[in-house]
N, C-alpha and C. Protein backbone atom coordinates (compact mmCIF):
# COMPACT_ATOMS: atom_id res chain seq x y z
N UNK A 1 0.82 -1.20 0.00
CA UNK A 1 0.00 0.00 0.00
C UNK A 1 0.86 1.26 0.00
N UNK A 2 1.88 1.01 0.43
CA UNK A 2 2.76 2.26 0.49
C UNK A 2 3.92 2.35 -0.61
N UNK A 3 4.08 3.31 -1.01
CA UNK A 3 5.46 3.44 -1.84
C UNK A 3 6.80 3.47 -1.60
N UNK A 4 6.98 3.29 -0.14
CA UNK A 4 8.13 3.07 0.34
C UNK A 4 8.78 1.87 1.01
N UNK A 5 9.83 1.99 0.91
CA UNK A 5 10.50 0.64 1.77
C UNK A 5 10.15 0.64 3.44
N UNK A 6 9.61 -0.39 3.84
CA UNK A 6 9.45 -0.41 4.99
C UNK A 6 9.64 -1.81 5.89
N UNK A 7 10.08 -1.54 7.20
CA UNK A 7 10.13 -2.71 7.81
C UNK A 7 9.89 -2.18 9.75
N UNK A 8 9.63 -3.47 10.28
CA UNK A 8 9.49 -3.26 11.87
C UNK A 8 9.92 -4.58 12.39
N UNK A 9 10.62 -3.97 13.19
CA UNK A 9 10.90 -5.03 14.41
C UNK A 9 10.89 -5.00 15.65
N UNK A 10 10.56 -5.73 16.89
CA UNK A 10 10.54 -5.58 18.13
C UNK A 10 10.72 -6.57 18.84
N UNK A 11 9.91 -6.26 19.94
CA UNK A 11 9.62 -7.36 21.28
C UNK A 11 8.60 -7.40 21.75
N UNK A 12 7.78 -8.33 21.67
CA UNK A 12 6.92 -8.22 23.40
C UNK A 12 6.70 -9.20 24.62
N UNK A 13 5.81 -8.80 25.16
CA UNK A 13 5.85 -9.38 26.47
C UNK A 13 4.58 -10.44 26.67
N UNK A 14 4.72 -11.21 25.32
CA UNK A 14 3.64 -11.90 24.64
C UNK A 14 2.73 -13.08 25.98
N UNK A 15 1.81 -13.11 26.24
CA UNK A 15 1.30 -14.09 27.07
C UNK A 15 0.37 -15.26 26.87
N UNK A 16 0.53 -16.00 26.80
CA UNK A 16 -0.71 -17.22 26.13
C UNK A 16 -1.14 -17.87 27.49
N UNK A 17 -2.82 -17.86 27.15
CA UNK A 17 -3.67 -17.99 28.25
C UNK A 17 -4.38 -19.09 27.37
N UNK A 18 -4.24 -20.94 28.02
CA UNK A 18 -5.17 -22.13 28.00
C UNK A 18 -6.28 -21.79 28.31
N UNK A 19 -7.51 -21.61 27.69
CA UNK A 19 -8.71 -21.98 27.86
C UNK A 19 -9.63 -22.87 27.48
N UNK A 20 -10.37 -23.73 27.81
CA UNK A 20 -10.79 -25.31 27.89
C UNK A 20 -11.57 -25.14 26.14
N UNK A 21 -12.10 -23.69 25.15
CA UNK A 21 -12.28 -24.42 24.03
C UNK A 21 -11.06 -23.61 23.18
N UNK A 22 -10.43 -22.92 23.68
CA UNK A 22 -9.57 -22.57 22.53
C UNK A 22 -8.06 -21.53 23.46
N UNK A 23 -7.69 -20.93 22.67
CA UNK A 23 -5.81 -20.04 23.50
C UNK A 23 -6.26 -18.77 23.25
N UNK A 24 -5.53 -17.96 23.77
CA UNK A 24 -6.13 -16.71 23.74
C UNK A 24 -4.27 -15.81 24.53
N UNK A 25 -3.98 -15.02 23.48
CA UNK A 25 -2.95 -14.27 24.17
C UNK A 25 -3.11 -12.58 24.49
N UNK A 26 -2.30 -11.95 25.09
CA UNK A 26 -2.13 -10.85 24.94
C UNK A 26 -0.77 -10.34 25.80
N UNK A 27 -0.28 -9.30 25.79
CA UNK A 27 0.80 -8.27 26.05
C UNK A 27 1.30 -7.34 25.24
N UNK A 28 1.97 -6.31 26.16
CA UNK A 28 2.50 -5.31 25.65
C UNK A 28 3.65 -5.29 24.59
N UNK A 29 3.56 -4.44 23.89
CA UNK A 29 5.27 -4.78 22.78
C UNK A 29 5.68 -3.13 22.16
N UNK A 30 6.96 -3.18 22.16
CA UNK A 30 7.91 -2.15 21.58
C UNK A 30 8.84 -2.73 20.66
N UNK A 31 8.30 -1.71 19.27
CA UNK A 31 9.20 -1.97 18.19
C UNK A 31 9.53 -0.55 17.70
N UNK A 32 9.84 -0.81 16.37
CA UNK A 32 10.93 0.49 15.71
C UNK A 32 10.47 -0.06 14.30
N UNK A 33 9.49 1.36 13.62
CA UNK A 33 9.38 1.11 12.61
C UNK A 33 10.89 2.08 11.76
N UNK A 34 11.00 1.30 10.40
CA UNK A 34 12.38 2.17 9.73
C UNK A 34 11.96 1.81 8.21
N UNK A 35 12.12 3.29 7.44
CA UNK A 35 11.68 3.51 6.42
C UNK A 35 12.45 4.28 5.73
N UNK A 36 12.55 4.32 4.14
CA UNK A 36 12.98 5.23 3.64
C UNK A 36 11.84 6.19 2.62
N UNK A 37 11.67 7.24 2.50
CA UNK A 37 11.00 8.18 2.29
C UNK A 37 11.82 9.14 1.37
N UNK A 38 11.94 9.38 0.38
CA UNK A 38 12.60 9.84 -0.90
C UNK A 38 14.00 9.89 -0.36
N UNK A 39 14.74 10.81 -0.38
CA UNK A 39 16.28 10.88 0.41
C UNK A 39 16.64 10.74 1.75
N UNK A 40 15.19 10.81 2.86
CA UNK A 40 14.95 10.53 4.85
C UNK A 40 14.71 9.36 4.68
N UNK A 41 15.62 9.11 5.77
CA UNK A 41 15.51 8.02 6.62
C UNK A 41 14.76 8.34 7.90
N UNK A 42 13.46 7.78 8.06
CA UNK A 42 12.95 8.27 9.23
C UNK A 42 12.53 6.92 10.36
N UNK A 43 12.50 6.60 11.35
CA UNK A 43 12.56 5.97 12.69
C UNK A 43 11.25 6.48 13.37
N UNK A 44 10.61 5.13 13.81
CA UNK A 44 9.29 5.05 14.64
C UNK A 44 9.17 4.70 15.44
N UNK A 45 9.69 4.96 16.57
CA UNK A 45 9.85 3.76 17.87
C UNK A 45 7.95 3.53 18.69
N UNK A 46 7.80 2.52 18.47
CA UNK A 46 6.41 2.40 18.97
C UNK A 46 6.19 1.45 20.17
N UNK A 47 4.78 2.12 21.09
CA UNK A 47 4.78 1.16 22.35
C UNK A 47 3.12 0.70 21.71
N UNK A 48 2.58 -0.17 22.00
CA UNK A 48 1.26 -0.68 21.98
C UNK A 48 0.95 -1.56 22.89
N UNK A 49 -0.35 -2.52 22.39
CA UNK A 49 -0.89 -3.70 23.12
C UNK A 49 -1.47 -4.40 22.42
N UNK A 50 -1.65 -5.59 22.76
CA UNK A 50 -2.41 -6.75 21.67
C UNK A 50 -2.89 -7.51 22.21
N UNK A 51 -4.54 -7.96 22.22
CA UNK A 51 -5.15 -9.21 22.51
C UNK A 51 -5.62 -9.85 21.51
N UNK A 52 -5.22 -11.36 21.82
CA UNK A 52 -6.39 -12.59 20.71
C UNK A 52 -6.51 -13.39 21.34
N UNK A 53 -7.93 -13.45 20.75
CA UNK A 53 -8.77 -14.86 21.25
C UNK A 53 -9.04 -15.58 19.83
N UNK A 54 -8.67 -16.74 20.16
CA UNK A 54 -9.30 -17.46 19.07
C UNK A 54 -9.08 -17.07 17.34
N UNK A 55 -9.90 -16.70 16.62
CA UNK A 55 -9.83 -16.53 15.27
C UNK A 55 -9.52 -14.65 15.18
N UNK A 56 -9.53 -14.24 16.84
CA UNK A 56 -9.91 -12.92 16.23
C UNK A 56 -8.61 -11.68 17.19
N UNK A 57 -8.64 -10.72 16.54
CA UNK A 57 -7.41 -10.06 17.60
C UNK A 57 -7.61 -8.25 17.36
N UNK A 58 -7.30 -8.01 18.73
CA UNK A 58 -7.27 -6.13 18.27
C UNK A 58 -5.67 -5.83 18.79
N UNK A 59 -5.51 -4.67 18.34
CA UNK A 59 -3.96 -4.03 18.93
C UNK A 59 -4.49 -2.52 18.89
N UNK A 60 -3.67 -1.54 19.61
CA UNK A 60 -3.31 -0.60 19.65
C UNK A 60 -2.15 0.10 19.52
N UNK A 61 -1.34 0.93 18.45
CA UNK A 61 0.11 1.49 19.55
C UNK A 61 0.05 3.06 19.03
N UNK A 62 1.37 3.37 19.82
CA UNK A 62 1.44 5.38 19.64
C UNK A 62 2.54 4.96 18.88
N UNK A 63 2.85 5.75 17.57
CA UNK A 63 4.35 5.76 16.85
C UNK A 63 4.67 7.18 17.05
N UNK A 64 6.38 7.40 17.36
CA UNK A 64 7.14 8.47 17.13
C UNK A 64 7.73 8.53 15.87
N UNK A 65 6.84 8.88 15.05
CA UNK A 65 8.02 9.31 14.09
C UNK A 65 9.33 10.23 13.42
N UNK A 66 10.23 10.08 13.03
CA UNK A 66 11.43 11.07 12.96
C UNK A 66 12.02 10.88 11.88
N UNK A 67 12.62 12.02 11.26
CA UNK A 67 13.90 12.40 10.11
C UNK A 67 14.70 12.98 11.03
N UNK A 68 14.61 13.29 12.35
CA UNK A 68 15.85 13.86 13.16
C UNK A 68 15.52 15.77 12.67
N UNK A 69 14.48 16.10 11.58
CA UNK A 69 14.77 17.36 11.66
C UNK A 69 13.14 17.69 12.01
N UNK A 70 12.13 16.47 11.36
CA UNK A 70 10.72 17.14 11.66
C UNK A 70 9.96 16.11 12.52
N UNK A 71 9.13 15.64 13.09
CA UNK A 71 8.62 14.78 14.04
C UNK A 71 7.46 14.64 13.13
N UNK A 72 6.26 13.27 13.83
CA UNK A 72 5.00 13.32 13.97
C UNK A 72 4.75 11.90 15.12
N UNK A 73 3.25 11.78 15.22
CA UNK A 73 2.79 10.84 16.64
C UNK A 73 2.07 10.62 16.03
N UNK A 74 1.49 9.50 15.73
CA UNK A 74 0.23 8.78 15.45
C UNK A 74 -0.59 7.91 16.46
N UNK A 75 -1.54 7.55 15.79
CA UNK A 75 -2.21 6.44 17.26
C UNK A 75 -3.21 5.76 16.16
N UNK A 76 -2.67 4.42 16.56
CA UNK A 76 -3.38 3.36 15.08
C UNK A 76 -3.48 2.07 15.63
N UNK A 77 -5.35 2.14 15.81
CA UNK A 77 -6.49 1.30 16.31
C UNK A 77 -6.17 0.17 15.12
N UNK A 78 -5.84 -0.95 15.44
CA UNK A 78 -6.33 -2.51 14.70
C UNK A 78 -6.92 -3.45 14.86
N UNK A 79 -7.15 -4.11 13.77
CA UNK A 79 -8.10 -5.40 14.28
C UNK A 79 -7.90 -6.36 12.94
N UNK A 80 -7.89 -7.35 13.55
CA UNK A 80 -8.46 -8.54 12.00
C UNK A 80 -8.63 -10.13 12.41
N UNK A 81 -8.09 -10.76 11.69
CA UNK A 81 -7.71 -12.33 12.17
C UNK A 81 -6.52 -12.51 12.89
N UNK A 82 -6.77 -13.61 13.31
CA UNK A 82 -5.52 -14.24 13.90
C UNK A 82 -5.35 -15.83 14.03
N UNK A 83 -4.59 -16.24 14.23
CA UNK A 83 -4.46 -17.68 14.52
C UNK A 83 -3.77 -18.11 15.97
N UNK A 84 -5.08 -17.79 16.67
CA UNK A 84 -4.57 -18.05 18.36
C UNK A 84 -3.11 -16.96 19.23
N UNK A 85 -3.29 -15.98 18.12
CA UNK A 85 -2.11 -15.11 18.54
C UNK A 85 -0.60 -15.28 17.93
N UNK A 86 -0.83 -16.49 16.88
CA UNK A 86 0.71 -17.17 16.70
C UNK A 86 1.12 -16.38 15.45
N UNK A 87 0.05 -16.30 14.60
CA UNK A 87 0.18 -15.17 13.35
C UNK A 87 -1.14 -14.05 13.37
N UNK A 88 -0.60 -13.02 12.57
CA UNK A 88 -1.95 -12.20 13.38
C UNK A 88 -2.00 -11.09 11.37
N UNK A 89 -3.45 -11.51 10.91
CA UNK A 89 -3.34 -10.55 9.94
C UNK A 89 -4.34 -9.43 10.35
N UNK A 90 -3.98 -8.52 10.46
CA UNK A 90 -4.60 -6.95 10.84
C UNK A 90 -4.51 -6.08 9.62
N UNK A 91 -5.85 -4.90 10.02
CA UNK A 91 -5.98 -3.61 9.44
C UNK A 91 -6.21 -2.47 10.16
N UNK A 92 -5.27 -1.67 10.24
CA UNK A 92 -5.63 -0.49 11.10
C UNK A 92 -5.33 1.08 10.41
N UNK A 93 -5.73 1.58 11.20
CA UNK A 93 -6.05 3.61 10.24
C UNK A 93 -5.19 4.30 11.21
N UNK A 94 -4.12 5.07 10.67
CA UNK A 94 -3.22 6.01 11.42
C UNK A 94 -3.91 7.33 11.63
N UNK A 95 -4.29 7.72 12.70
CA UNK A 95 -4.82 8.58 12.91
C UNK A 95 -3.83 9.73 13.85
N UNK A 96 -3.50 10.71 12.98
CA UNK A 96 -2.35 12.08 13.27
C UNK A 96 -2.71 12.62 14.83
N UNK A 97 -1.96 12.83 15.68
CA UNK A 97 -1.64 13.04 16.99
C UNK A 97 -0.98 14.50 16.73
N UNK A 98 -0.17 14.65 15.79
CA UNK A 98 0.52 16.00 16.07
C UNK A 98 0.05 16.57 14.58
N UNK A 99 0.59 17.99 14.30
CA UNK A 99 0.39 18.78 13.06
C UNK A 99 0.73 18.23 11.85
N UNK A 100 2.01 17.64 12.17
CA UNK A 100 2.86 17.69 11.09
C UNK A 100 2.77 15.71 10.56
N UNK A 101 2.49 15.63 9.62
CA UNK A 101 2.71 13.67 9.07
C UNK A 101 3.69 14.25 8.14
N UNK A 102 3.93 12.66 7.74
CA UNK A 102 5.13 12.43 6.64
C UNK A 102 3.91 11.93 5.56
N UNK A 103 4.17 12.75 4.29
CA UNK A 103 3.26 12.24 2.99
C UNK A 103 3.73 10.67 2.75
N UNK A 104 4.84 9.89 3.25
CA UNK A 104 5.34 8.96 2.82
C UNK A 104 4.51 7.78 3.23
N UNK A 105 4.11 8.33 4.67
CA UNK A 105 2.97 6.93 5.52
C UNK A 105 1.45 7.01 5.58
N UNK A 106 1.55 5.92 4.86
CA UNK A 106 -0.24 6.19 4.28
C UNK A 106 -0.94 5.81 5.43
N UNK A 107 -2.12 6.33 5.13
CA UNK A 107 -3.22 6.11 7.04
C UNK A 107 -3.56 4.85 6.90
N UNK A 108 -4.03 4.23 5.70
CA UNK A 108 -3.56 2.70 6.08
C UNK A 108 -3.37 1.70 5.93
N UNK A 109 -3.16 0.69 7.44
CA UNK A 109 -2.05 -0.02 7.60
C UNK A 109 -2.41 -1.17 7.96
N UNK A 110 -1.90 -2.13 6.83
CA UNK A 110 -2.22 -3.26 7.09
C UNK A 110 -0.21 -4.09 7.27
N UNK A 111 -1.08 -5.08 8.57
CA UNK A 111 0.24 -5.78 9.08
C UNK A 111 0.21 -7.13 9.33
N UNK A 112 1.16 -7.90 9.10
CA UNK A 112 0.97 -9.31 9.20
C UNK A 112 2.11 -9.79 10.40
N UNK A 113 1.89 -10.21 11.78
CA UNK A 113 2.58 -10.39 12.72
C UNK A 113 2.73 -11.58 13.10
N UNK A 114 4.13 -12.06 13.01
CA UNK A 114 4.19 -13.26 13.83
C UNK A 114 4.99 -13.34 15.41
N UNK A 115 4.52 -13.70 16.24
CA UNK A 115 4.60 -14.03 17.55
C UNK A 115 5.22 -15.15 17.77
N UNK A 116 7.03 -14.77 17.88
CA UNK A 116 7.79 -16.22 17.80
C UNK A 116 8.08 -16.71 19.92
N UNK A 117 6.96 -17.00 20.41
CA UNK A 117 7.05 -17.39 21.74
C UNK A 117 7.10 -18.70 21.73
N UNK A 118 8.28 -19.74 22.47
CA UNK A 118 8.56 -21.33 22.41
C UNK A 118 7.17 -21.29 23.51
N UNK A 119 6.10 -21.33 24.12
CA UNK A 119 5.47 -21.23 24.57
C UNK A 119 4.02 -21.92 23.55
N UNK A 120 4.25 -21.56 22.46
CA UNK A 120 3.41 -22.33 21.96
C UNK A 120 3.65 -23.64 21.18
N UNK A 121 4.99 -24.30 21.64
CA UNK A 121 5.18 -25.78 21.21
C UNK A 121 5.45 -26.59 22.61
N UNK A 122 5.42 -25.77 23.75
CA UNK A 122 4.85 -26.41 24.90
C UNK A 122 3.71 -26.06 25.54
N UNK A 123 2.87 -26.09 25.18
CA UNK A 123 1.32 -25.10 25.50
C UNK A 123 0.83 -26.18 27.26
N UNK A 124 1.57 -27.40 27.45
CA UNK A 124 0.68 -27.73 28.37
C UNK A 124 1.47 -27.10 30.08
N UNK A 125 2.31 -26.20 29.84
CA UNK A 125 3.26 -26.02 30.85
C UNK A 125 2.60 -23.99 30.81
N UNK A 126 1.95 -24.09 29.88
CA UNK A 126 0.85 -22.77 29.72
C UNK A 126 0.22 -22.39 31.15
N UNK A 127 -0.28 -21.28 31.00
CA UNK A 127 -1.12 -20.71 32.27
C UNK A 127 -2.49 -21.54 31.93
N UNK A 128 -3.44 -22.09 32.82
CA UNK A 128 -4.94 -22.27 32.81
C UNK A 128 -5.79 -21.38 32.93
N UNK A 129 -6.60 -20.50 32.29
CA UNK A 129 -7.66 -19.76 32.61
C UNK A 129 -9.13 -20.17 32.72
């Protein structure tokens, strides 16, 4: 959807919760989106949250974005499928926090996440809910 090169990477603090018909995760995560935008290189360091249950999942996060000379903040509501939290395909709308956006990041954003926790090839050592 976008015309630029883009990529993200992070961490989170992923949690998978056993429940008697199906798994269900959630936690917090910080990544760093990094893009190039005609001759800027600009940096997104983002905090959010993510729950899934079952077939289905929402997230939230705030992005900082930067070229080091102009800023912007976004805040971008998602939702879509998921597969128990292990892959997660979402669509969400960047909605501008400060004055200034980058024409480079389109409002929206679709993301495909995978959640590499060894937690789900031992699921019976899992929490019970």
């Amino acid at each position: 959807m976008q015309e630029t090169g883009f990529v993200e990477v992070g961490i989170q603090f992923h949690k998978i919760y056993v429940h008697p018909l199906s798994l269900a995760s959630a936690g917090p995560y910080l990544t760093i989106d990094g893009m190039l935008i005609g001759d800027n290189f600009v940096l997104g360091p983002k905090i959010g949250y993510e729950i899934t249950a079952r077939l289905l999942g929402i997230a939230a996060d705030v992005t900082y974005y930067s070229d080091f000379n102009r800023e912007a903040l976004v805040f971008t509501p998602r939702a879509g499928i998921s597969i128990m939290g292990f892959v997660n395909l979402f669509y969400g709308r960047n909605l501008a926090l400060s004055e200034y956006q980058f024409n480079g990041i389109d409002k929206n954003r679709f993301s495909l996440v995978f959640n590499l926790n060894t937690d789900y090839f031992n699921l019976r050592e899992a929490d019970r809910d």
